[in-house]
Every structure is written in C-alpha cells, then in structure tokens.
PDB file of N, CA and C in Angstrom:
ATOM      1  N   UNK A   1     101.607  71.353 107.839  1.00  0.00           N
ATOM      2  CA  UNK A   1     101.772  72.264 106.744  1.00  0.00           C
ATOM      3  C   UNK A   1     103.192  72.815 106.713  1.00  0.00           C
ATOM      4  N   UNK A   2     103.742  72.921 107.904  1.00  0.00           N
ATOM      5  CA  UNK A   2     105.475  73.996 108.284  1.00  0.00           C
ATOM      6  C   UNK A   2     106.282  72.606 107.588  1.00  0.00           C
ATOM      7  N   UNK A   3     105.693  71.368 108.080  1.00  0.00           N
ATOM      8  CA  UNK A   3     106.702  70.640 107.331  1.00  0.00           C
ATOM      9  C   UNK A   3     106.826  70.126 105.848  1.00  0.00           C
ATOM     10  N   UNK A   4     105.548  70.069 105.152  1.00  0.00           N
ATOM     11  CA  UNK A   4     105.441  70.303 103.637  1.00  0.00           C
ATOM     12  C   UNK A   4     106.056  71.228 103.281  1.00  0.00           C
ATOM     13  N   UNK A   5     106.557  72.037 103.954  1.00  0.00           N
ATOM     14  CA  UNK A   5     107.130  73.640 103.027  1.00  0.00           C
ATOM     15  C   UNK A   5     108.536  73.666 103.769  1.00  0.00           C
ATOM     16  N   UNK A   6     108.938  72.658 104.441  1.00  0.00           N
ATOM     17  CA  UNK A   6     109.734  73.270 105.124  1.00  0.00           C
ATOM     18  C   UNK A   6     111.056  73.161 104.127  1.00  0.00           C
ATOM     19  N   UNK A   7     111.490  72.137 103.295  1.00  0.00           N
ATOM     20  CA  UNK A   7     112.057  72.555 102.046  1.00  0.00           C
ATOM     21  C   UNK A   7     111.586  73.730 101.260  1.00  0.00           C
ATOM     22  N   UNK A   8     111.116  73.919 100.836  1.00  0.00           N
ATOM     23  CA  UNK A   8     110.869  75.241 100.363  1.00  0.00           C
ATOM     24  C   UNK A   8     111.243  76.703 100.992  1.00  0.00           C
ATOM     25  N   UNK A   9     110.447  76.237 101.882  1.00  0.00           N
ATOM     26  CA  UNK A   9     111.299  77.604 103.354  1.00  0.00           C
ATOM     27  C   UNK A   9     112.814  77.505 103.492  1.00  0.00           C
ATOM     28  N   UNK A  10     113.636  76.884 103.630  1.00  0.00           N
ATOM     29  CA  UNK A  10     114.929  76.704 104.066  1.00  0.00           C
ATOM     30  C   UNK A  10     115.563  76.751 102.706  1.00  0.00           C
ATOM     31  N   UNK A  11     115.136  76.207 101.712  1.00  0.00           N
ATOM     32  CA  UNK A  11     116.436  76.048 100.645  1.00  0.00           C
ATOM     33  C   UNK A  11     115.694  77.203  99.392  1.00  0.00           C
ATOM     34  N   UNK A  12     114.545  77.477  99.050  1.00  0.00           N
ATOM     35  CA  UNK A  12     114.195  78.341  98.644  1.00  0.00           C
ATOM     36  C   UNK A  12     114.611  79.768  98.066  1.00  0.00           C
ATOM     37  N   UNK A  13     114.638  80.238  96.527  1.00  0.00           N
ATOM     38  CA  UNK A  13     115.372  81.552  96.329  1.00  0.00           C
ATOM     39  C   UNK A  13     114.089  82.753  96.370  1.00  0.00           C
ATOM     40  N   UNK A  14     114.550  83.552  97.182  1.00  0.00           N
ATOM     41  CA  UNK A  14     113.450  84.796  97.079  1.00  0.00           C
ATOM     42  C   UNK A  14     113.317  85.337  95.254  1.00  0.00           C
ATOM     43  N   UNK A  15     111.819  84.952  95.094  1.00  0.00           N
ATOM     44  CA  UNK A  15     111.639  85.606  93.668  1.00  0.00           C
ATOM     45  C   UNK A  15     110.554  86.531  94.163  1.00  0.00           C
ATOM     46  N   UNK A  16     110.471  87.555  92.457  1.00  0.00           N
ATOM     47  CA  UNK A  16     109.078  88.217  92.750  1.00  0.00           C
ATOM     48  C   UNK A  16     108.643  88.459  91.388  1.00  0.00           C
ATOM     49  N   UNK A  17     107.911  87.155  90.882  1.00  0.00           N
ATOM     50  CA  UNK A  17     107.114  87.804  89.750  1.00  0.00           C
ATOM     51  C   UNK A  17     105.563  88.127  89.822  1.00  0.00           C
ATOM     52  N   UNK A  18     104.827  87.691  91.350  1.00  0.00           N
ATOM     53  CA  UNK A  18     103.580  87.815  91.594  1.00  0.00           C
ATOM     54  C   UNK A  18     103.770  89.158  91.832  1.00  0.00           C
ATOM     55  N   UNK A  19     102.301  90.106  91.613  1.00  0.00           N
ATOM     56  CA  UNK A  19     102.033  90.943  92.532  1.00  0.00           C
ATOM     57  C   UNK A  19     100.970  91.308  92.648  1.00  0.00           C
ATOM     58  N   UNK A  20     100.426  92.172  93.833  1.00  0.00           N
ATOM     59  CA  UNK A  20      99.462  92.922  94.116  1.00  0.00           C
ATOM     60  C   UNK A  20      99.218  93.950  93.039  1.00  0.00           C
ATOM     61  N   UNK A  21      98.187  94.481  92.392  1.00  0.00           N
ATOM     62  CA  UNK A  21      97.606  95.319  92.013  1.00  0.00           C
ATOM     63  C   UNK A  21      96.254  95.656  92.123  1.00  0.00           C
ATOM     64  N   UNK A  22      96.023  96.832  92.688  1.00  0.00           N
ATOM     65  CA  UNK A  22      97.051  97.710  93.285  1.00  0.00           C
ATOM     66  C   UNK A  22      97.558  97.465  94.351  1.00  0.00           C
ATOM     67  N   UNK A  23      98.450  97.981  94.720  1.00  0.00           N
ATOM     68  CA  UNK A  23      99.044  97.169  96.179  1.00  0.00           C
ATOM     69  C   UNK A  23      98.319  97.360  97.428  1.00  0.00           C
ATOM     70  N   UNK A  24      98.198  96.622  98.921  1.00  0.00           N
ATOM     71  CA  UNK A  24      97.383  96.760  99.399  1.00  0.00           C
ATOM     72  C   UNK A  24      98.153  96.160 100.737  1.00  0.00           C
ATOM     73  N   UNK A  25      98.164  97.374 101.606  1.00  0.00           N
ATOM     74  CA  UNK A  25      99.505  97.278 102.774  1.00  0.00           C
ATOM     75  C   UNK A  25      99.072  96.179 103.554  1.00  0.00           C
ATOM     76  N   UNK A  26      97.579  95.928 103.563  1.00  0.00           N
ATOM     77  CA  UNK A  26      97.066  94.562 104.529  1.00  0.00           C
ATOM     78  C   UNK A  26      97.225  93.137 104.041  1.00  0.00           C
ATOM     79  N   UNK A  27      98.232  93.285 102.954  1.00  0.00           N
ATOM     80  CA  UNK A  27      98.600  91.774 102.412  1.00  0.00           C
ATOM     81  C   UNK A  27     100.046  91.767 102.099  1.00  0.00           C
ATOM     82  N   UNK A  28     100.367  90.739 103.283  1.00  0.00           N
ATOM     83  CA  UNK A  28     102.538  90.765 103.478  1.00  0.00           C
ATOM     84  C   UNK A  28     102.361  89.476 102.455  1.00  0.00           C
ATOM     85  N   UNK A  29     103.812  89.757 101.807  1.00  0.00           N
ATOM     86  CA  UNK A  29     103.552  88.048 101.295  1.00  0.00           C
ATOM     87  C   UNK A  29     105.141  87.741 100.410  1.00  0.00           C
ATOM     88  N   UNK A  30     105.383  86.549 100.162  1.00  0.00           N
ATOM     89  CA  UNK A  30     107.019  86.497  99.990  1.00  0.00           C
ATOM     90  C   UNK A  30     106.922  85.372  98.626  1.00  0.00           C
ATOM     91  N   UNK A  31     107.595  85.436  97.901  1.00  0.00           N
ATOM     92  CA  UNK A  31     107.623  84.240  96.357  1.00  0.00           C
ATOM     93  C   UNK A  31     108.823  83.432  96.759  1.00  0.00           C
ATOM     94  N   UNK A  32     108.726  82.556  97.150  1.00  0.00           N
ATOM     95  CA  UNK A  32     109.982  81.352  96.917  1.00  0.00           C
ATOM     96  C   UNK A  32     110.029  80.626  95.647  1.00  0.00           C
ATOM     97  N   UNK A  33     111.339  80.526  94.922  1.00  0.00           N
ATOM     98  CA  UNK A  33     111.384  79.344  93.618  1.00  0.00           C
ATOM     99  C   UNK A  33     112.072  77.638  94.452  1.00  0.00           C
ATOM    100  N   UNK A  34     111.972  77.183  94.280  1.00  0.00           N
ATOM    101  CA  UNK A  34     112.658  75.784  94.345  1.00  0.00           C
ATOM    102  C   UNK A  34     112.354  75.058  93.370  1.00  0.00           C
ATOM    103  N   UNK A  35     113.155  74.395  92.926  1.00  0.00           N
ATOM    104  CA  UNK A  35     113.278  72.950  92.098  1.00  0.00           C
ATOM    105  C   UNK A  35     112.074  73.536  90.583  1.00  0.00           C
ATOM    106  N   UNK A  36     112.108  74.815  90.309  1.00  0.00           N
ATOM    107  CA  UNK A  36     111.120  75.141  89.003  1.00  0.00           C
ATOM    108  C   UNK A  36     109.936  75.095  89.382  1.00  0.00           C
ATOM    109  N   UNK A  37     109.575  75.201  91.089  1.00  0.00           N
ATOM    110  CA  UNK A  37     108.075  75.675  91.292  1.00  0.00           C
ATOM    111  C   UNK A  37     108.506  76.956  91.876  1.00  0.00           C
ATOM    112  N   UNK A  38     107.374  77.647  91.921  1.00  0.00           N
ATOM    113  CA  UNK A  38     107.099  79.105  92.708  1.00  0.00           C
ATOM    114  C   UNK A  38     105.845  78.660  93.717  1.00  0.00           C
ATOM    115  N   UNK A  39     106.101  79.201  95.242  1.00  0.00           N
ATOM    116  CA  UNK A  39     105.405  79.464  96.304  1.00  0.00           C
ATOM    117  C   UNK A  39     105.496  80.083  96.188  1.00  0.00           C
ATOM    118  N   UNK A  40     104.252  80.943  96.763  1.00  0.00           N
ATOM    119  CA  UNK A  40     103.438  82.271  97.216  1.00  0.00           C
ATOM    120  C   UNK A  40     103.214  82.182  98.998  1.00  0.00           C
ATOM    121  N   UNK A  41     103.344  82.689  99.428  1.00  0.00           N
ATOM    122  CA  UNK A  41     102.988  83.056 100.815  1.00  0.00           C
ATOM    123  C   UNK A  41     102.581  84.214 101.268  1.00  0.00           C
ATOM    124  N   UNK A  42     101.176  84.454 100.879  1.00  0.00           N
ATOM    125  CA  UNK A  42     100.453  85.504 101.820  1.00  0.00           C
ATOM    126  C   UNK A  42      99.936  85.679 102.717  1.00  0.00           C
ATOM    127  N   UNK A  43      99.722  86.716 103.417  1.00  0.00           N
ATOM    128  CA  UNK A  43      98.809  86.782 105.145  1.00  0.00           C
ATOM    129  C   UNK A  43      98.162  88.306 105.118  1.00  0.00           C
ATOM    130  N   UNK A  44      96.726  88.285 105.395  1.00  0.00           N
ATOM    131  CA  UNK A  44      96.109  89.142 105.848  1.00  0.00           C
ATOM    132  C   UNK A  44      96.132  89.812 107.071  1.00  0.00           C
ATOM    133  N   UNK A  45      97.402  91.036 107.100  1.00  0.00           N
ATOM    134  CA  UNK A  45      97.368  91.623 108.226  1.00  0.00           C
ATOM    135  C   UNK A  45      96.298  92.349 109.083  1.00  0.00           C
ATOM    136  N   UNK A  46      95.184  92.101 108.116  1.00  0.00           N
ATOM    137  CA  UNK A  46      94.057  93.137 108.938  1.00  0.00           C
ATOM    138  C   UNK A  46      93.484  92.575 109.503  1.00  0.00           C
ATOM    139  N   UNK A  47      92.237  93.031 110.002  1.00  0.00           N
ATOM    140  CA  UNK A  47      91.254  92.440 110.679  1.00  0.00           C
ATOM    141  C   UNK A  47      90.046  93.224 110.147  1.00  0.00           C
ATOM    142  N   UNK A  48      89.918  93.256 109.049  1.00  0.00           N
ATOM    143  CA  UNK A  48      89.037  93.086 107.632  1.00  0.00           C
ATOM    144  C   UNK A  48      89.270  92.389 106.831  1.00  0.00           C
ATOM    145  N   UNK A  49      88.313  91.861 105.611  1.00  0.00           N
ATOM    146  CA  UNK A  49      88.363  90.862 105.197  1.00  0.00           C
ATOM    147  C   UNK A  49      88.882  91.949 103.594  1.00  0.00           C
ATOM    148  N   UNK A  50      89.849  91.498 102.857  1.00  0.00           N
ATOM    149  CA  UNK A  50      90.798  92.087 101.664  1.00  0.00           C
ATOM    150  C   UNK A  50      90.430  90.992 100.477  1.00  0.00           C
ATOM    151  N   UNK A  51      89.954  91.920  99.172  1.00  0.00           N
ATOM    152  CA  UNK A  51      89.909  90.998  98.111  1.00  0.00           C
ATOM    153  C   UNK A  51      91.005  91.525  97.512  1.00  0.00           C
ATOM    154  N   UNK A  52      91.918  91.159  96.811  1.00  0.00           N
ATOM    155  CA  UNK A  52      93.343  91.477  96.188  1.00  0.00           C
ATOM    156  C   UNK A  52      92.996  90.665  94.588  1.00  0.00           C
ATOM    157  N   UNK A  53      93.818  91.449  93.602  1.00  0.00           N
ATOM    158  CA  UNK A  53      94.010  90.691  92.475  1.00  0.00           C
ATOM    159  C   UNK A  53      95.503  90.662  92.308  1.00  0.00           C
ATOM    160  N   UNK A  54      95.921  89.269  92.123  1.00  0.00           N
ATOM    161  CA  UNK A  54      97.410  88.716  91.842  1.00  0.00           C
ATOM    162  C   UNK A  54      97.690  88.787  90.343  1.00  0.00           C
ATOM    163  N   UNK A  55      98.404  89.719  90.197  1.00  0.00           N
ATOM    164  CA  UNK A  55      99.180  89.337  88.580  1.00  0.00           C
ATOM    165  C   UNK A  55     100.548  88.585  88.391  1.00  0.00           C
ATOM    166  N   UNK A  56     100.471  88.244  87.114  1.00  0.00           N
ATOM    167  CA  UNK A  56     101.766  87.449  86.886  1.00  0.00           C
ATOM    168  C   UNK A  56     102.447  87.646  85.211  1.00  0.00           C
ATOM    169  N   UNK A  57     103.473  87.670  85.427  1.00  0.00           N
ATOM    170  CA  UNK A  57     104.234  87.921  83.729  1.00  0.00           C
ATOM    171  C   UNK A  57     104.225  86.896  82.770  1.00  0.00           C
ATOM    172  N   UNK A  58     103.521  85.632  83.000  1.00  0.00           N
ATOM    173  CA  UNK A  58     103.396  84.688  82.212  1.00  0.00           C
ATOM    174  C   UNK A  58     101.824  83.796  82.637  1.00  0.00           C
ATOM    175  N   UNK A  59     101.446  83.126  81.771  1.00  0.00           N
ATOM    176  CA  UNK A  59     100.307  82.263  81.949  1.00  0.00           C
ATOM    177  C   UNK A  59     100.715  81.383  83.667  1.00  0.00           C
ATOM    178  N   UNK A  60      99.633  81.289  84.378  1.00  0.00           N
ATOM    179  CA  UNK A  60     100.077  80.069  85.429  1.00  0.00           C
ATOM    180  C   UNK A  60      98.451  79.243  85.769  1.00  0.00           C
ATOM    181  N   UNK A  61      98.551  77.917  86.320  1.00  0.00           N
ATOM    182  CA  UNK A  61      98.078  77.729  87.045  1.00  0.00           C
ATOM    183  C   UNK A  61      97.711  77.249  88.672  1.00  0.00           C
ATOM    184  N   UNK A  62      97.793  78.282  89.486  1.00  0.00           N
ATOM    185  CA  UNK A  62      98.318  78.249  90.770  1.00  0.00           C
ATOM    186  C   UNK A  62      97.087  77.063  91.536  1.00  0.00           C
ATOM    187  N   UNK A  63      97.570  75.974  92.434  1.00  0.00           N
ATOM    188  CA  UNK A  63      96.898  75.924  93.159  1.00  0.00           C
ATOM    189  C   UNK A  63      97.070  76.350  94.542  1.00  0.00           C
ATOM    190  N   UNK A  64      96.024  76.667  95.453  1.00  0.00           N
ATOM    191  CA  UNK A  64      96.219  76.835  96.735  1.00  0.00           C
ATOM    192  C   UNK A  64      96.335  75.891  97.626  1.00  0.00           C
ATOM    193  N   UNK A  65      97.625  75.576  98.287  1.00  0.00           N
ATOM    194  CA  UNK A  65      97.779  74.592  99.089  1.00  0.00           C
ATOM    195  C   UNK A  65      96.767  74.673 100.517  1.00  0.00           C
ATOM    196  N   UNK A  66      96.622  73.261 100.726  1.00  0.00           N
ATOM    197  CA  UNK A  66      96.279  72.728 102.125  1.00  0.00           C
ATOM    198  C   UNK A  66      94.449  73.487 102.065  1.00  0.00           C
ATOM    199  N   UNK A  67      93.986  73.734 100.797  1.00  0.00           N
ATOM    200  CA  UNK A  67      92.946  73.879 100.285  1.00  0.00           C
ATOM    201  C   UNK A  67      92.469  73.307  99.364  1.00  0.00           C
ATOM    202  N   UNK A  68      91.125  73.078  98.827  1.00  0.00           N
ATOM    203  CA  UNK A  68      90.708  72.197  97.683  1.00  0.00           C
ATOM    204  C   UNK A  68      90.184  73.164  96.655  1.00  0.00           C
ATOM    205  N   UNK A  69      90.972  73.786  95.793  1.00  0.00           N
ATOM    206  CA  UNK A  69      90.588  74.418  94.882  1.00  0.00           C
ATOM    207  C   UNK A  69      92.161  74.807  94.078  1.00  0.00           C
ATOM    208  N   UNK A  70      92.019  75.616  92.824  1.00  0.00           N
ATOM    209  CA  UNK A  70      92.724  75.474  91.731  1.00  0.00           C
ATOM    210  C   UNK A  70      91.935  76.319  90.506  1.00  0.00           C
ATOM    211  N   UNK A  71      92.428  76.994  89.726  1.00  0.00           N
ATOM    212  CA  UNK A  71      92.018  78.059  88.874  1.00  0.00           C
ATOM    213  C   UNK A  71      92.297  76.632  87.626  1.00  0.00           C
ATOM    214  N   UNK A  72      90.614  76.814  86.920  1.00  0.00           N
ATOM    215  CA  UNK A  72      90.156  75.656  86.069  1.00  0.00           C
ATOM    216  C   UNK A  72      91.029  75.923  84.299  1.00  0.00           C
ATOM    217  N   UNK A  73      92.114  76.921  84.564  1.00  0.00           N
ATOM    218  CA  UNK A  73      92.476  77.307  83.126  1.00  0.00           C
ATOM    219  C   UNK A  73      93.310  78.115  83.203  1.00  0.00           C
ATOM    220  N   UNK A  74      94.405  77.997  82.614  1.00  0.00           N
ATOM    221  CA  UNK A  74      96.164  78.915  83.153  1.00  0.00           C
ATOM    222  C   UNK A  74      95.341  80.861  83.156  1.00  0.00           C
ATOM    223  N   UNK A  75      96.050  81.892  83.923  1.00  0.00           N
ATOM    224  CA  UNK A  75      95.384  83.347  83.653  1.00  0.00           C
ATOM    225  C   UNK A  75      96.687  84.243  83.919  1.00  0.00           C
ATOM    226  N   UNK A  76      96.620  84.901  83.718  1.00  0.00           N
ATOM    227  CA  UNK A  76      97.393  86.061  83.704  1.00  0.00           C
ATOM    228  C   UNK A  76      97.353  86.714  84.855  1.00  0.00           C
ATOM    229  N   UNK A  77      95.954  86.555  85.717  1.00  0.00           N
ATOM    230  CA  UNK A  77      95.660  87.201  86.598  1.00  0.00           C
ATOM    231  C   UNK A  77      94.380  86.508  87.689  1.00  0.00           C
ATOM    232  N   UNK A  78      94.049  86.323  88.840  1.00  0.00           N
ATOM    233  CA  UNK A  78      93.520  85.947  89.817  1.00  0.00           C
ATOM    234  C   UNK A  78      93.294  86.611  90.767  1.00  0.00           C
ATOM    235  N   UNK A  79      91.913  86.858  91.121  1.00  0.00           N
ATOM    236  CA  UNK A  79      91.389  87.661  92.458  1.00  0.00           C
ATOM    237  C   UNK A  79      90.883  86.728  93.463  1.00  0.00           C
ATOM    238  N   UNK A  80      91.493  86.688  94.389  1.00  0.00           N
ATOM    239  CA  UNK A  80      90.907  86.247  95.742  1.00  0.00           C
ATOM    240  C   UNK A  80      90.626  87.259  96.868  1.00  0.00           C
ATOM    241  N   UNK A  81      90.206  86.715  98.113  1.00  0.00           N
ATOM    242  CA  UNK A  81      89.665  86.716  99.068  1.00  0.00           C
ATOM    243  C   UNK A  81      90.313  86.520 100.421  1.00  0.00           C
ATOM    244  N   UNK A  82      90.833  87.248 101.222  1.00  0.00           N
ATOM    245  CA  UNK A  82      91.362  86.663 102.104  1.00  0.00           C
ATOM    246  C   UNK A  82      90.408  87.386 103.578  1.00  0.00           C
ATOM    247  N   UNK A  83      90.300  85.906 104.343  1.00  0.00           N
ATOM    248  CA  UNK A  83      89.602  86.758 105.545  1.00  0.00           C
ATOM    249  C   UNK A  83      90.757  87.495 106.684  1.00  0.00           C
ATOM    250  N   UNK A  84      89.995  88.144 107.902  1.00  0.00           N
ATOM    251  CA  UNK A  84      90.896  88.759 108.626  1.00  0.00           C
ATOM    252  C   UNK A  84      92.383  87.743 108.873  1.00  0.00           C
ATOM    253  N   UNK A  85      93.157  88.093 109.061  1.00  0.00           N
ATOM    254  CA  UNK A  85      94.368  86.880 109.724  1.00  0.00           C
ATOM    255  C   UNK A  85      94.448  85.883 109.014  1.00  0.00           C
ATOM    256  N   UNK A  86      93.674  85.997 107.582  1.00  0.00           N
ATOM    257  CA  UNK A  86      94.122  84.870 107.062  1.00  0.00           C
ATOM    258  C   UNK A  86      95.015  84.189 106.061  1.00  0.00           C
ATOM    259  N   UNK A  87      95.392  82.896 105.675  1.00  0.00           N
ATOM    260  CA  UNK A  87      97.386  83.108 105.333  1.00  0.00           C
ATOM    261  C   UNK A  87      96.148  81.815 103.787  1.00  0.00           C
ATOM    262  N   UNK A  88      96.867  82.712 103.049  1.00  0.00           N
ATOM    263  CA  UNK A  88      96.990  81.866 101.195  1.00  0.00           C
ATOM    264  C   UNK A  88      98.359  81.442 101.138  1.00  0.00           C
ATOM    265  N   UNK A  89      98.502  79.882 100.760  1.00  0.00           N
ATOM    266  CA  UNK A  89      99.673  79.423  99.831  1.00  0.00           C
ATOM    267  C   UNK A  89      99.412  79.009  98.524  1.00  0.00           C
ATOM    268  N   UNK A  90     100.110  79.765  97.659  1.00  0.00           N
ATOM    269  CA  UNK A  90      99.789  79.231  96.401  1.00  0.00           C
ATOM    270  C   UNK A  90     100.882  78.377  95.448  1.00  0.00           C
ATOM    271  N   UNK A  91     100.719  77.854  94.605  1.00  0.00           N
ATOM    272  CA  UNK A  91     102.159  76.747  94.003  1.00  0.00           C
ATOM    273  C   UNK A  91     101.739  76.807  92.630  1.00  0.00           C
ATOM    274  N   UNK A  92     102.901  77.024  91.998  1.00  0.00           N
ATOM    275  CA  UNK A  92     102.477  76.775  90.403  1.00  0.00           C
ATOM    276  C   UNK A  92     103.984  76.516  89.941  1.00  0.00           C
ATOM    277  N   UNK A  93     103.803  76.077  88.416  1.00  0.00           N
ATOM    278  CA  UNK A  93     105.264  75.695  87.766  1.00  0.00           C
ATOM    279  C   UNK A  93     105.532  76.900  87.118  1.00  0.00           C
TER     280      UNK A  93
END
C-alpha cells in the first residue's frame, strides 16, 4: 500500500477541500493533489469506533483505496465509519 502512494506521498501538494463536519479531534487526516487526483488520508486516533461526515465544495466520487467499495453516485457529502486505529484512503478526480 506505502508503495502505491508512495508517489503521491513524496511529490504530492498539501490541499484541503475535504472536511470534517463537525470536526472531530479523533480523526487526523491530510489531502494530497497529484497529477488532478486528490488523496485523503485519515486515521482514527481513538480507541472508539468514530462515524464522521466528509464534505466537499464540489460533486465527487471518492473511492476508498485497498478496499472494495465506492459511493454509487457523485455527493456533496459522505459519512463513514472508522473503527478504533483505523486508517481510510480515499481518491477521487
């Protein structure tokens, strides 16, 4: 997975059009752009399980990497689930 991203990680510009609402101190997380995609990189600092809703300033459809799933229709907005310690990557254009 470190090496699928590892372009992304290294050459990558810090963006931030995702966010938490409302914000929620048990979810760290960083937006990389490269090449006209956006990564997401979140992690559940707790050790409770955090449902978060992600907004965004334009239509997207994110999938979550190194997972089998994908939001069936572009949204404005997306609620997930993250368990204790656990890390979401998301990718969209």
């Amino acid at each position: 997975e470190v090496r699928y991203l590892s372009t992304v990680l290294a050459t990558g510009k810090p963006t931030q059009t995702a966010r938490i609402e409302p914000e929620n101190a048990a979810i760290h997380y960083l937006e990389l752009e490269h090449e006209g995609k956006k990564t997401l990189l979140a992690v559940n600092v707790a050790d409770y399980p955090v449902t978060v809703t992600w907004r965004f300033p334009n239509l997207v459809e994110p999938v979550v990497l190194f997972e089998d799933r994908m939001l069936s229709e572009k949204a404005k907005e997306i609620t997930d689930m993250f368990k204790p310690l656990e890390v979401h990557i998301y990718r969209w254009m």
